[in-house]
N, C-alpha and C. Protein backbone atom coordinates (compact mmCIF):
# COMPACT_ATOMS: atom_id res chain seq x y z
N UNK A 1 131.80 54.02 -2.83
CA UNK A 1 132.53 52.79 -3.09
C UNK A 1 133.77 52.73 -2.19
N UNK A 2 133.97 51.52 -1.43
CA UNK A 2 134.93 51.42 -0.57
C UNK A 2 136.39 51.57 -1.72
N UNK A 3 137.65 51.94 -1.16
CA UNK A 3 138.55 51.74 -1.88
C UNK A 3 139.03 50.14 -1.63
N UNK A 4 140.30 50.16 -2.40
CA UNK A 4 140.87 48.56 -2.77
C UNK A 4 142.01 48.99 -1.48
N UNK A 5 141.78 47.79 -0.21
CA UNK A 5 142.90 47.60 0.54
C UNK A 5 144.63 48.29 -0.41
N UNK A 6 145.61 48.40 -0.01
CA UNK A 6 146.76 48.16 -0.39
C UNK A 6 147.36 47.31 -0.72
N UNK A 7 148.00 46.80 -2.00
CA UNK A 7 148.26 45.70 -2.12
C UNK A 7 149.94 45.54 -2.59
N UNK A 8 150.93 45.22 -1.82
CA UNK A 8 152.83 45.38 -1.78
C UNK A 8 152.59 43.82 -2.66
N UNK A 9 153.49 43.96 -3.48
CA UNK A 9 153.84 42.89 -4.75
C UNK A 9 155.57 42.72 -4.43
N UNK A 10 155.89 41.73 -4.46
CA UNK A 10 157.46 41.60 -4.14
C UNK A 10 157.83 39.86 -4.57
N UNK A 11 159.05 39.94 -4.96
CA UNK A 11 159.11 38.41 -4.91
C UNK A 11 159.11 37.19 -4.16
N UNK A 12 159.03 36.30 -4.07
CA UNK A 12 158.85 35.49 -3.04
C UNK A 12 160.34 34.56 -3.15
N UNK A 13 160.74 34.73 -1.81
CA UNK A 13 161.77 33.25 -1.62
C UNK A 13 161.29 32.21 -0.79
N UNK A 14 162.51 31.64 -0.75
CA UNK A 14 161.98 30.20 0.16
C UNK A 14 161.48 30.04 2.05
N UNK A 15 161.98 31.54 2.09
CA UNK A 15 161.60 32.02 2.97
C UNK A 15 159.72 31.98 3.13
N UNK A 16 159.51 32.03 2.33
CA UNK A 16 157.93 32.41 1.77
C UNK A 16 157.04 31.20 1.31
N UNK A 17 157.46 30.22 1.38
CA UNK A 17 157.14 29.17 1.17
C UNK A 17 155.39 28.63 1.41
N UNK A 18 155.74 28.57 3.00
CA UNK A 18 154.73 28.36 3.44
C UNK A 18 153.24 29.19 3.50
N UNK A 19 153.42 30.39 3.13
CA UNK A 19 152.60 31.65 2.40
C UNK A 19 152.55 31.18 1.25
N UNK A 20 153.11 30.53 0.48
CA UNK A 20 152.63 30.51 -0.40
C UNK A 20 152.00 29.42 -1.00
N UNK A 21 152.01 28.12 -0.14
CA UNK A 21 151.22 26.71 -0.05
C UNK A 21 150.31 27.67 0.71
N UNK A 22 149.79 28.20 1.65
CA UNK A 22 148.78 28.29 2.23
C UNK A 22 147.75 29.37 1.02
N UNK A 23 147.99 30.29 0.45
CA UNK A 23 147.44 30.80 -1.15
C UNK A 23 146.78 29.42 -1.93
N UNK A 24 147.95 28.48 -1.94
CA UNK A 24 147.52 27.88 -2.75
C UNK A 24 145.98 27.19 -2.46
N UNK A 25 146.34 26.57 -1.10
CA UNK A 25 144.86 26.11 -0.34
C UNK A 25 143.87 26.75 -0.27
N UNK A 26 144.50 28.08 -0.38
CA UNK A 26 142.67 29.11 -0.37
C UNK A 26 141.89 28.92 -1.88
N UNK A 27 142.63 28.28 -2.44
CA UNK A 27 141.85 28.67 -3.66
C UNK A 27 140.59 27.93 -4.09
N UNK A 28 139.41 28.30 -4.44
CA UNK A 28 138.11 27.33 -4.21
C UNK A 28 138.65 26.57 -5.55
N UNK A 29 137.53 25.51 -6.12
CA UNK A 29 137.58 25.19 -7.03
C UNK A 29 137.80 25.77 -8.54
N UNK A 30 137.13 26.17 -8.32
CA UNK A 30 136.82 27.01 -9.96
C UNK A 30 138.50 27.80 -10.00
N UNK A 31 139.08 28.28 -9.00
CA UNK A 31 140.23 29.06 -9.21
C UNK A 31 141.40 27.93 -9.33
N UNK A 32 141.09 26.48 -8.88
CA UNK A 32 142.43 25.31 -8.62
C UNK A 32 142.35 24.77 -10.30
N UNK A 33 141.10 25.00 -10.84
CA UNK A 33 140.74 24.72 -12.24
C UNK A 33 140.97 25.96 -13.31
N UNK A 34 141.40 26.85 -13.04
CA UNK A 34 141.79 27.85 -13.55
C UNK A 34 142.97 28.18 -13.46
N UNK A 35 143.81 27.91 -12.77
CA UNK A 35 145.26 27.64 -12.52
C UNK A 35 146.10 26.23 -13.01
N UNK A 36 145.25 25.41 -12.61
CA UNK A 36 146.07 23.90 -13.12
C UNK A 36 145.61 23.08 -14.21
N UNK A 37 144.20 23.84 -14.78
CA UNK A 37 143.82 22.78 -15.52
C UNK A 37 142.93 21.92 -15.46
N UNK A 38 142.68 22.01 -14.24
CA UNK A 38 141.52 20.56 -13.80
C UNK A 38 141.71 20.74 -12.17
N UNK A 39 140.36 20.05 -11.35
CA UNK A 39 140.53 19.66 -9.74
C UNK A 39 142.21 18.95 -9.42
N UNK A 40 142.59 19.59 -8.10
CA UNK A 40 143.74 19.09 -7.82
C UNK A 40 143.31 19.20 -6.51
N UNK A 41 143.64 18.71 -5.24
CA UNK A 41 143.50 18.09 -3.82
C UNK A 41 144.83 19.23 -3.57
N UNK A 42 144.45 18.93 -2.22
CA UNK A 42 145.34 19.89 -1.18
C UNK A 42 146.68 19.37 -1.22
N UNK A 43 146.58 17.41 -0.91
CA UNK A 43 147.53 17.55 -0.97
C UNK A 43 148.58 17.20 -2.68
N UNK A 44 148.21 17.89 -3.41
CA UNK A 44 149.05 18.40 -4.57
C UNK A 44 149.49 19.65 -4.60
N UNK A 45 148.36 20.73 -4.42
CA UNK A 45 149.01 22.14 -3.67
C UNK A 45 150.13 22.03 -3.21
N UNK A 46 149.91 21.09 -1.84
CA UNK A 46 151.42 21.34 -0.94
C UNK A 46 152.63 20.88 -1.65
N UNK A 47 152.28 19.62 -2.45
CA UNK A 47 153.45 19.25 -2.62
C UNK A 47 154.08 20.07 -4.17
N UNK A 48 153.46 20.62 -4.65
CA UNK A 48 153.50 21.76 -6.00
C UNK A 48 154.22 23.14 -5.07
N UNK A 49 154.04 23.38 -3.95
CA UNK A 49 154.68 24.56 -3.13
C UNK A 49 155.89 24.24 -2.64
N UNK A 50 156.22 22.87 -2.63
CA UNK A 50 157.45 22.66 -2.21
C UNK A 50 158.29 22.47 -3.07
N UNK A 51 158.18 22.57 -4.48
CA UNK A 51 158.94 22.57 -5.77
C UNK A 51 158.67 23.64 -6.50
N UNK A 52 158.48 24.71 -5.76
CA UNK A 52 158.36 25.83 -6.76
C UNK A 52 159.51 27.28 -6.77
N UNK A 53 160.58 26.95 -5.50
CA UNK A 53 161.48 27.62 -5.66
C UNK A 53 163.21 27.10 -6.29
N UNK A 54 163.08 26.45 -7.50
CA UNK A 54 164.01 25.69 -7.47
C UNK A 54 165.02 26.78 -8.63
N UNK A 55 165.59 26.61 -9.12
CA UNK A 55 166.99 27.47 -9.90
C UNK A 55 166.33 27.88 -11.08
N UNK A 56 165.16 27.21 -11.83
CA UNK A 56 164.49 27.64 -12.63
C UNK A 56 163.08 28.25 -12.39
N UNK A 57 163.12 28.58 -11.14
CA UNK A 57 161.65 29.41 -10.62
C UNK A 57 161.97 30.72 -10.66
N UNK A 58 161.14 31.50 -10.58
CA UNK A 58 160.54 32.22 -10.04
C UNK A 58 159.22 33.02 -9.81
N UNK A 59 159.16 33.32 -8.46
CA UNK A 59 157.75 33.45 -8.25
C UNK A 59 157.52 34.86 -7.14
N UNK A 60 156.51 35.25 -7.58
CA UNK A 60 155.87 37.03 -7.56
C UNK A 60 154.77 36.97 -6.24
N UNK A 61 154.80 37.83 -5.51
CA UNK A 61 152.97 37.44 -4.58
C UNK A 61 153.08 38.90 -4.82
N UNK A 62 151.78 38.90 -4.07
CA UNK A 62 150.67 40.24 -4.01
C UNK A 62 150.47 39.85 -2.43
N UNK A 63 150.37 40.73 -1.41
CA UNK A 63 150.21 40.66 -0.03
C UNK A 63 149.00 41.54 0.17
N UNK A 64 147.83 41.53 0.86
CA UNK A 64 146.87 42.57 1.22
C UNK A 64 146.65 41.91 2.41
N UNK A 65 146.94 43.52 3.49
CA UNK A 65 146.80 43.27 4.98
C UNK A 65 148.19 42.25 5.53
N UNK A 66 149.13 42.21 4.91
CA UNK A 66 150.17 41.07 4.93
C UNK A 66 149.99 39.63 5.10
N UNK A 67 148.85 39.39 3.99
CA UNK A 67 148.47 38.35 3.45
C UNK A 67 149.06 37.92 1.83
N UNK A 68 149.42 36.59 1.80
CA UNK A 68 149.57 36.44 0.53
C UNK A 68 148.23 35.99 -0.19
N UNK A 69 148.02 36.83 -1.23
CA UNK A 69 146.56 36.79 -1.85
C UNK A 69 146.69 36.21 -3.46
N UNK A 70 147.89 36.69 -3.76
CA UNK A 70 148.10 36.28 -5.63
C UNK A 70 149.56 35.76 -5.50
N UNK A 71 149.75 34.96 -6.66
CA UNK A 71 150.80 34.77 -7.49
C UNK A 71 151.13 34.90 -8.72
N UNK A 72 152.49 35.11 -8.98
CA UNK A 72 152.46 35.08 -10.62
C UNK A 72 153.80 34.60 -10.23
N UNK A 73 153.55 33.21 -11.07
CA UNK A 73 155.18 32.34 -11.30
C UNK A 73 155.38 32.40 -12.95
N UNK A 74 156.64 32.27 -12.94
CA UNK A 74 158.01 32.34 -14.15
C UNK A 74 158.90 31.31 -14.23
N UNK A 75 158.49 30.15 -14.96
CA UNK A 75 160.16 29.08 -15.11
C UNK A 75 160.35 29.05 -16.59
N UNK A 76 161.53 28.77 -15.83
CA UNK A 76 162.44 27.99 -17.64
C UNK A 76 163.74 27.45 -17.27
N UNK A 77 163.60 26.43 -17.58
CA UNK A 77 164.85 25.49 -17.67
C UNK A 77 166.26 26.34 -18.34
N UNK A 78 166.00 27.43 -18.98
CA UNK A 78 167.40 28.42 -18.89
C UNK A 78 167.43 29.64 -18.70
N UNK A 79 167.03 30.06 -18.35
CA UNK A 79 166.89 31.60 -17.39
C UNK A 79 167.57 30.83 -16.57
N UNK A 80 168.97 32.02 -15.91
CA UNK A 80 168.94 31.82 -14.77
C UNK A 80 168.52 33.28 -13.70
N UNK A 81 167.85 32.89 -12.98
CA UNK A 81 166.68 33.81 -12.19
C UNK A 81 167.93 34.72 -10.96
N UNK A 82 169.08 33.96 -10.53
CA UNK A 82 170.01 35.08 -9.29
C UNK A 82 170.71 35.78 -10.20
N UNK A 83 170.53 35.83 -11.38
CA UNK A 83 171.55 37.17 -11.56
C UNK A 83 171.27 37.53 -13.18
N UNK A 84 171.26 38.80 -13.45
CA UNK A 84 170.73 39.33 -14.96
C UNK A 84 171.41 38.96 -15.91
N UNK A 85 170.75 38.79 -17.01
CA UNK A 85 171.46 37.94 -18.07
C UNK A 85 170.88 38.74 -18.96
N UNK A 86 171.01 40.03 -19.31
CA UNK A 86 170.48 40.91 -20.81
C UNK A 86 170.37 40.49 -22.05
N UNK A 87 172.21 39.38 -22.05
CA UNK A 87 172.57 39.52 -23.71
C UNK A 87 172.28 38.25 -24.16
N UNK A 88 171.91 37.32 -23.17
CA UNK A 88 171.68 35.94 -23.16
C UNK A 88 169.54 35.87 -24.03
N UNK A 89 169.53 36.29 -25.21
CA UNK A 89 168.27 36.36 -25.64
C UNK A 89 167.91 34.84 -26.12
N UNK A 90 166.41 34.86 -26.58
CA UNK A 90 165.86 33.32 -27.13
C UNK A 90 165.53 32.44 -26.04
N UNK A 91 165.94 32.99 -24.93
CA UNK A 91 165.50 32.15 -23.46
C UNK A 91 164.11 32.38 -23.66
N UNK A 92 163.12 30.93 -23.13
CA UNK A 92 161.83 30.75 -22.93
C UNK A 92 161.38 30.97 -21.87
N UNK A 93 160.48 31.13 -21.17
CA UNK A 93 159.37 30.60 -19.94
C UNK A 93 158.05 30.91 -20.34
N UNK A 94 157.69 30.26 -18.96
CA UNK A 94 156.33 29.76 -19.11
C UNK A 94 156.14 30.33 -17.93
N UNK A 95 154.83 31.06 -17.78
CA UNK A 95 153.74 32.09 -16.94
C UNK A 95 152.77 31.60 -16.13
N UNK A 96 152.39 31.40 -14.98
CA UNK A 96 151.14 31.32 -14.78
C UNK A 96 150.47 32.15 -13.74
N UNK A 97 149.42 32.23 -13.22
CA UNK A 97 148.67 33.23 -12.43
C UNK A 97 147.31 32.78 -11.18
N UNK A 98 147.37 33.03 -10.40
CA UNK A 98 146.47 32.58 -9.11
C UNK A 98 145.91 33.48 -8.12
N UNK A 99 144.49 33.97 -8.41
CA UNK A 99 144.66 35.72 -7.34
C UNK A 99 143.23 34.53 -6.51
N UNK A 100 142.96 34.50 -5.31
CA UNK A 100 141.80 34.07 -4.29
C UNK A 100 140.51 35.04 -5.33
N UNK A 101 139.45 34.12 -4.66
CA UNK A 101 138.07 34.54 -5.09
C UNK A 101 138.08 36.08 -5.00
N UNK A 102 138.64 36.07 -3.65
CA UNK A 102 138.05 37.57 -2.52
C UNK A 102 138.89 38.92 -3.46
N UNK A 103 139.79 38.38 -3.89
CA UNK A 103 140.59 39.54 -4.18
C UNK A 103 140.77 39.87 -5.55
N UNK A 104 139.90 39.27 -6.28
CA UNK A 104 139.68 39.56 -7.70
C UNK A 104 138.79 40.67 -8.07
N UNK A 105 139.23 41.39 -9.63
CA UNK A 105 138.61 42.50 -9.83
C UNK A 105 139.13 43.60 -8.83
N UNK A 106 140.64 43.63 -8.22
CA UNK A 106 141.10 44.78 -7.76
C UNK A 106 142.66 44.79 -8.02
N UNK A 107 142.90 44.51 -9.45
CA UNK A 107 144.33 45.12 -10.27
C UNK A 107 145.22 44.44 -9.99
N UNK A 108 144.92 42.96 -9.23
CA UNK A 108 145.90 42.41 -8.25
C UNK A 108 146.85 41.75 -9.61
N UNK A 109 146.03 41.05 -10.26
CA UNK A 109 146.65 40.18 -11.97
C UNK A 109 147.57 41.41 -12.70
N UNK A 110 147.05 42.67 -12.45
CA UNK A 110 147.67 43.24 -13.41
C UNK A 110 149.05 43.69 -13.09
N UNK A 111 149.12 44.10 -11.60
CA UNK A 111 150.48 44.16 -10.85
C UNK A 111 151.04 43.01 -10.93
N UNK A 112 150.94 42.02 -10.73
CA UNK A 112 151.78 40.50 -11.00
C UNK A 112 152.13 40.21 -12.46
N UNK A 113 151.50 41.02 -13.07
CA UNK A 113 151.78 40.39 -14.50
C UNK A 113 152.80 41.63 -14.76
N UNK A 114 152.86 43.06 -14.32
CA UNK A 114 153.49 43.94 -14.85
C UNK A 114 155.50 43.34 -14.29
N UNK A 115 155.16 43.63 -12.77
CA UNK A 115 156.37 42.92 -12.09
C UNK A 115 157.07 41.70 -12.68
N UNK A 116 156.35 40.75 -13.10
CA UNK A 116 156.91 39.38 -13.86
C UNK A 116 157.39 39.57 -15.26
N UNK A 117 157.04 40.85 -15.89
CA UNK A 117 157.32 40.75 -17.21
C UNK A 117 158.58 41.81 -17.20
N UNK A 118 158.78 42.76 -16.35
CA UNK A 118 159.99 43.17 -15.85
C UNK A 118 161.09 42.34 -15.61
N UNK A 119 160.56 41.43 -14.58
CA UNK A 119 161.82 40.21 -14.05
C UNK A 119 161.81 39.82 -15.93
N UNK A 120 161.47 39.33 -16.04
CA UNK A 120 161.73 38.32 -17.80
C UNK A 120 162.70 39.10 -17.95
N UNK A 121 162.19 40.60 -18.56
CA UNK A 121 163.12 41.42 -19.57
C UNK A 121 164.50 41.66 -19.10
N UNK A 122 164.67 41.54 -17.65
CA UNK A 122 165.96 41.79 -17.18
C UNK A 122 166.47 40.22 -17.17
N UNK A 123 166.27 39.62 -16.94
CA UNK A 123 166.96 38.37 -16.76
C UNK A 123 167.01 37.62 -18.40
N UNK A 124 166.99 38.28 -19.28
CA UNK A 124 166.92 37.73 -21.02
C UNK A 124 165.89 36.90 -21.13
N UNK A 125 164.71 36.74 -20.85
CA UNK A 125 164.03 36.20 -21.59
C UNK A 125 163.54 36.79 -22.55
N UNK A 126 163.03 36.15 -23.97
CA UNK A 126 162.54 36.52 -24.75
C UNK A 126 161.14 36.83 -25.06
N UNK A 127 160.93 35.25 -25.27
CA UNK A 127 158.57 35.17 -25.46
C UNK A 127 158.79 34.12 -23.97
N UNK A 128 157.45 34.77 -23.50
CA UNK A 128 156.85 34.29 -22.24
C UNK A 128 155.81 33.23 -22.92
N UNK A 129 155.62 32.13 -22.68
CA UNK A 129 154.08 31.55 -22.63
C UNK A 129 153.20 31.66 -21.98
N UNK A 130 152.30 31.76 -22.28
CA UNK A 130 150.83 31.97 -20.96
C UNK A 130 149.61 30.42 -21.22
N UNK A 131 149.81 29.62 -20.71
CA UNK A 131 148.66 28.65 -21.10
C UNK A 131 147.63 28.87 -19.98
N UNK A 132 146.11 28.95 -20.63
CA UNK A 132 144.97 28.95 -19.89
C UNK A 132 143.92 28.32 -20.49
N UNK A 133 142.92 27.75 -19.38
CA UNK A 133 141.75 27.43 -20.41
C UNK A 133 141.09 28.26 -21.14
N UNK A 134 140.19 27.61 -22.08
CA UNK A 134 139.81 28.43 -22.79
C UNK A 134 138.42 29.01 -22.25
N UNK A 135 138.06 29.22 -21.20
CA UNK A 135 136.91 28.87 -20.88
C UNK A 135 137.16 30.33 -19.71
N UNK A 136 138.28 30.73 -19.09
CA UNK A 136 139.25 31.23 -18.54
C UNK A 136 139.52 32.57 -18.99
N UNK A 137 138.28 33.67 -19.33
CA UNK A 137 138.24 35.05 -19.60
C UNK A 137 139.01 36.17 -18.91
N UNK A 138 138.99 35.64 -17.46
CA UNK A 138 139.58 36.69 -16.86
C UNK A 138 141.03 36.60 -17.39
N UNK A 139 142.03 35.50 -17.36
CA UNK A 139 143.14 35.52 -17.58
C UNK A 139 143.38 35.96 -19.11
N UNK A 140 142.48 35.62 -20.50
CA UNK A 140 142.57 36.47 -21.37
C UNK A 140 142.83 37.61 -21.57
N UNK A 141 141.75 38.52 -21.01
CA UNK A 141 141.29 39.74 -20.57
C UNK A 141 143.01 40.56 -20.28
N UNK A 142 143.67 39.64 -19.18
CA UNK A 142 144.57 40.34 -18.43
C UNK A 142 145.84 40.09 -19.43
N UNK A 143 146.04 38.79 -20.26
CA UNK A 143 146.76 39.12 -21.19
C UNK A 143 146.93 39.81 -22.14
N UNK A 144 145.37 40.40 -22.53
CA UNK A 144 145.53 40.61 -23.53
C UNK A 144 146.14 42.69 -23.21
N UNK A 145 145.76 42.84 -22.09
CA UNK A 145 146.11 44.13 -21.85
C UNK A 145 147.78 44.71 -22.28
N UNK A 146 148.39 43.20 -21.91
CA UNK A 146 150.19 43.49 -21.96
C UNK A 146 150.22 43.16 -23.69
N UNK A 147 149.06 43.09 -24.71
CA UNK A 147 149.48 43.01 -25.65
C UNK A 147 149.97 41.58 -26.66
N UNK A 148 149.27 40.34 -25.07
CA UNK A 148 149.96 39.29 -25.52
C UNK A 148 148.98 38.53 -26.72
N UNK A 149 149.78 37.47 -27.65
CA UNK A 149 149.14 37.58 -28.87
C UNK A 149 149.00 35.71 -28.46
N UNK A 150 147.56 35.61 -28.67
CA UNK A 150 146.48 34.27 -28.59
C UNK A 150 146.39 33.60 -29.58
N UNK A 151 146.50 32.37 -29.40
CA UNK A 151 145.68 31.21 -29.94
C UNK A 151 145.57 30.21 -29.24
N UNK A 152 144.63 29.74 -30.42
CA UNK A 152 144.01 28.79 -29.73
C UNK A 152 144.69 27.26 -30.13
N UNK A 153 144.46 26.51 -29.02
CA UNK A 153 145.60 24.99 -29.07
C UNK A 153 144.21 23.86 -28.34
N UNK A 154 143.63 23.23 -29.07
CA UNK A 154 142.57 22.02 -28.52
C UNK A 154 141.48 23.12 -27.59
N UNK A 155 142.18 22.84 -26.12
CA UNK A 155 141.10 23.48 -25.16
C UNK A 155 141.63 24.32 -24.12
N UNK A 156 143.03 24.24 -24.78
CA UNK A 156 143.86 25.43 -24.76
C UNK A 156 143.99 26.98 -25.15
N UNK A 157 144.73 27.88 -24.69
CA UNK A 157 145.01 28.65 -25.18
C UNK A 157 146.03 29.60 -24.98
N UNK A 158 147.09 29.63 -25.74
CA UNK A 158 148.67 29.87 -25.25
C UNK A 158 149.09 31.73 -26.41
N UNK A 159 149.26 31.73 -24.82
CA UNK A 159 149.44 33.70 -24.87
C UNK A 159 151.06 33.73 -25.24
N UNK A 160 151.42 34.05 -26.25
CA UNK A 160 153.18 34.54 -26.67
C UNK A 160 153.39 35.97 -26.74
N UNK A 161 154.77 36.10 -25.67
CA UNK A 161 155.02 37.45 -25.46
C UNK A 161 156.09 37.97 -25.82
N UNK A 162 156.26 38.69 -26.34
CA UNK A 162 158.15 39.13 -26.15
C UNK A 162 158.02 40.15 -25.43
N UNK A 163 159.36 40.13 -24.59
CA UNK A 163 159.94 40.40 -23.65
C UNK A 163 160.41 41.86 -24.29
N UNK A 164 160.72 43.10 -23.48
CA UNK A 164 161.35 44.28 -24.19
C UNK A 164 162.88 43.71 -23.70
N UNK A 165 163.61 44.71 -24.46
CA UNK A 165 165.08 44.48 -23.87
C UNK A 165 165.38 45.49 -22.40
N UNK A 166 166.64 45.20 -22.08
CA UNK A 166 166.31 45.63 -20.54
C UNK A 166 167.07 47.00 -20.42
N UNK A 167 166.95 47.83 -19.85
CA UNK A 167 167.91 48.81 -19.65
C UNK A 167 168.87 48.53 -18.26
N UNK A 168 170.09 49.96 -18.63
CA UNK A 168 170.98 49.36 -17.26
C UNK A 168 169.75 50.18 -15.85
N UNK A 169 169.15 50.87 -16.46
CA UNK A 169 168.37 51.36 -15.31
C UNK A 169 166.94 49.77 -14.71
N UNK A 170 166.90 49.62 -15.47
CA UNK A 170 166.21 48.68 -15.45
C UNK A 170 166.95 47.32 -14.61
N UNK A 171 167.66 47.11 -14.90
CA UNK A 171 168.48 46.31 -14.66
C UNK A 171 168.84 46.55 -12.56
N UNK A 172 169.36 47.93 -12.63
CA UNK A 172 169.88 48.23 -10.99
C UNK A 172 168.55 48.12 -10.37
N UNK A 173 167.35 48.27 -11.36
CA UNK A 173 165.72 48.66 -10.29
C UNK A 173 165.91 46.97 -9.67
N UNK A 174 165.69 46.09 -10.67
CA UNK A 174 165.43 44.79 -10.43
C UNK A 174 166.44 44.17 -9.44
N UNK A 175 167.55 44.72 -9.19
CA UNK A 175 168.56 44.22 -8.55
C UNK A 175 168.41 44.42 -7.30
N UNK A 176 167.91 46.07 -6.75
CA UNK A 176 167.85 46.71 -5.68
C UNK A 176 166.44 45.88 -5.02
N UNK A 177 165.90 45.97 -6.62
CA UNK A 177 164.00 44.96 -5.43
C UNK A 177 164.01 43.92 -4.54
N UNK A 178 165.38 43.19 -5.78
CA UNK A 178 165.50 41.74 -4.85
C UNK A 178 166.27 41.65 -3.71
N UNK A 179 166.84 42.70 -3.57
CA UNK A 179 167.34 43.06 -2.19
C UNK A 179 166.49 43.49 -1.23
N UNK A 180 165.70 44.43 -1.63
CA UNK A 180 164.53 44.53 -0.46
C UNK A 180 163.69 43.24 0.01
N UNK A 181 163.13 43.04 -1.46
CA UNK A 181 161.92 41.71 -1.40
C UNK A 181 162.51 40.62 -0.18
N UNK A 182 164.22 39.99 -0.73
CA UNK A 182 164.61 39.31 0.30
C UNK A 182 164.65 39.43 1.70
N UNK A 183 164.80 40.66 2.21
CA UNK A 183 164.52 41.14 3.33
C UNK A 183 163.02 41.00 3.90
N UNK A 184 162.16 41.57 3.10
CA UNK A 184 160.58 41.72 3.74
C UNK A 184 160.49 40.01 3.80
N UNK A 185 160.86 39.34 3.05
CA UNK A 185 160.69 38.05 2.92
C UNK A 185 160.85 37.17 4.66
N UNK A 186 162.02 37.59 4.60
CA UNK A 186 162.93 37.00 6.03
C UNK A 186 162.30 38.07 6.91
N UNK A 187 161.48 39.22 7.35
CA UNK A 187 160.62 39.71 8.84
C UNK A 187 159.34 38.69 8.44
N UNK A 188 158.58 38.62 7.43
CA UNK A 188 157.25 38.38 6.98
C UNK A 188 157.44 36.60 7.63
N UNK A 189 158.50 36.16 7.24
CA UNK A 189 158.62 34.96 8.02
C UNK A 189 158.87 35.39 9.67
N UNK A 190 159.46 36.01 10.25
CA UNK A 190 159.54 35.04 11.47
C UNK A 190 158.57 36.11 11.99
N UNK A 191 157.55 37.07 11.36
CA UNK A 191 156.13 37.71 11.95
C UNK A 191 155.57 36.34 11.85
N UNK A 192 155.12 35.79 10.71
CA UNK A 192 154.71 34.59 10.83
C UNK A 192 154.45 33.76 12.17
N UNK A 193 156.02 33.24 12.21
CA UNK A 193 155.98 32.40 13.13
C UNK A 193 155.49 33.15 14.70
N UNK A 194 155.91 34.18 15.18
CA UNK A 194 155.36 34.64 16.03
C UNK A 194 154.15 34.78 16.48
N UNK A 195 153.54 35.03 15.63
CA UNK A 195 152.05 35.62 15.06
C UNK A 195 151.17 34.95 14.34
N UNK A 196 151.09 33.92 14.79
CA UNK A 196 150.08 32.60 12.92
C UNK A 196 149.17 33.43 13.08
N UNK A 197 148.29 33.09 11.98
CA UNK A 197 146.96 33.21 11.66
C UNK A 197 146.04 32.38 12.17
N UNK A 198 144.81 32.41 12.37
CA UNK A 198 143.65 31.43 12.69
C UNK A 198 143.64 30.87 11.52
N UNK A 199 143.11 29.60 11.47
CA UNK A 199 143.02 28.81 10.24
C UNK A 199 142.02 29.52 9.98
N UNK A 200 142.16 29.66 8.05
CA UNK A 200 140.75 30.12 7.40
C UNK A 200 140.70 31.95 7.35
N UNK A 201 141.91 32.77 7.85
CA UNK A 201 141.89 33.97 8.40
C UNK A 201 142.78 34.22 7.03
């Protein structure tokens, strides 16, 4: 059995943007319907990528081969995401998740979901939401590993989490990441630009 490429998980800034509209476009159907709910066109992708780094975002990739392959985004209208907020508890967000056809079934969901539920606990959130279809096993499956507790809503189905509380160690890890992440962020862009990809690559 071949092994699983390497796969670096880091946060994404706005730097990252465009990696991360282009994820979004890879995704066939069945995965744009497993993420949003229903068929959505390309151009909703793009314009959903250009509102996704705003003061109440945040958002996670998975890179293989220094490709962006997954996401796992985090909002809430009160988290605030630049700087840790421990004591600030009862804060909400809402979860969601996007790994390509190709790269499923190799731990990619489970690293995005571990990393995102870290960011929560340091930044005070409390319960995470997870909405998925119901139809939508794999994303069950992967919730249910972190323990998250299901029901069912129409044709829905909304995963509630609580958040652990954060330590100060916890706290300097998350601080120091986003110092790196921002960095790989800003080479990974202007490799980019130097270097595109073939369309479809």
């Amino acid at each position: 059995m071949q092994p699983f490429p390497q796969t670096v998980v880091r946060r994404l800034w706005r730097a990252d943007k465009a990696a991360f509209r282009d994820h979004l476009l890879r995704l066939d159907p069945q995965s744009r319907h497993d993420r949003f709910g229903g068929g959505v066109s390309d151009e909703f992708l793009a314009r959903y990528a250009e509102n996704c780094f705003g003061a109440g975002d945040l958002v996670f990739g998975a890179f293989v081969d220094g490709q962006l392959c997954g996401a796992g985004e985090l909002r809430s209208e009160s988290a605030i995401w630049t700087e840790s907020a421990p004591f600030a508890r009862r804060v909400h967000a809402e979860a969601a998740f996007s790994v390509e056809a190709l790269h499923r079934r190799q731990g990619i969901g489970e690293q995005l979901f571990a990393r995102l539920l870290r960011a929560a606990s340091n930044h005070g959130v409390e319960t995470i939401e997870i909405l998925c279809q119901a139809d939508n096993r794999p994303m069950q499956r992967l919730a249910a590993k972190f323990s998250t507790e299901l029901r069912f809503e129409a044709h829905e189905i909304t995963g509630r989490l609580i958040a652990r509380r954060p330590t100060p160690l916890s706290l300097l890890r998350e601080a120091s990441q986003d110092v790196a992440d921002l960095t790989s962020a800003v080479v990974d862009a202007q490799l980019r630009a130097l270097f595109p990809r073939a369309p479809g690559a």
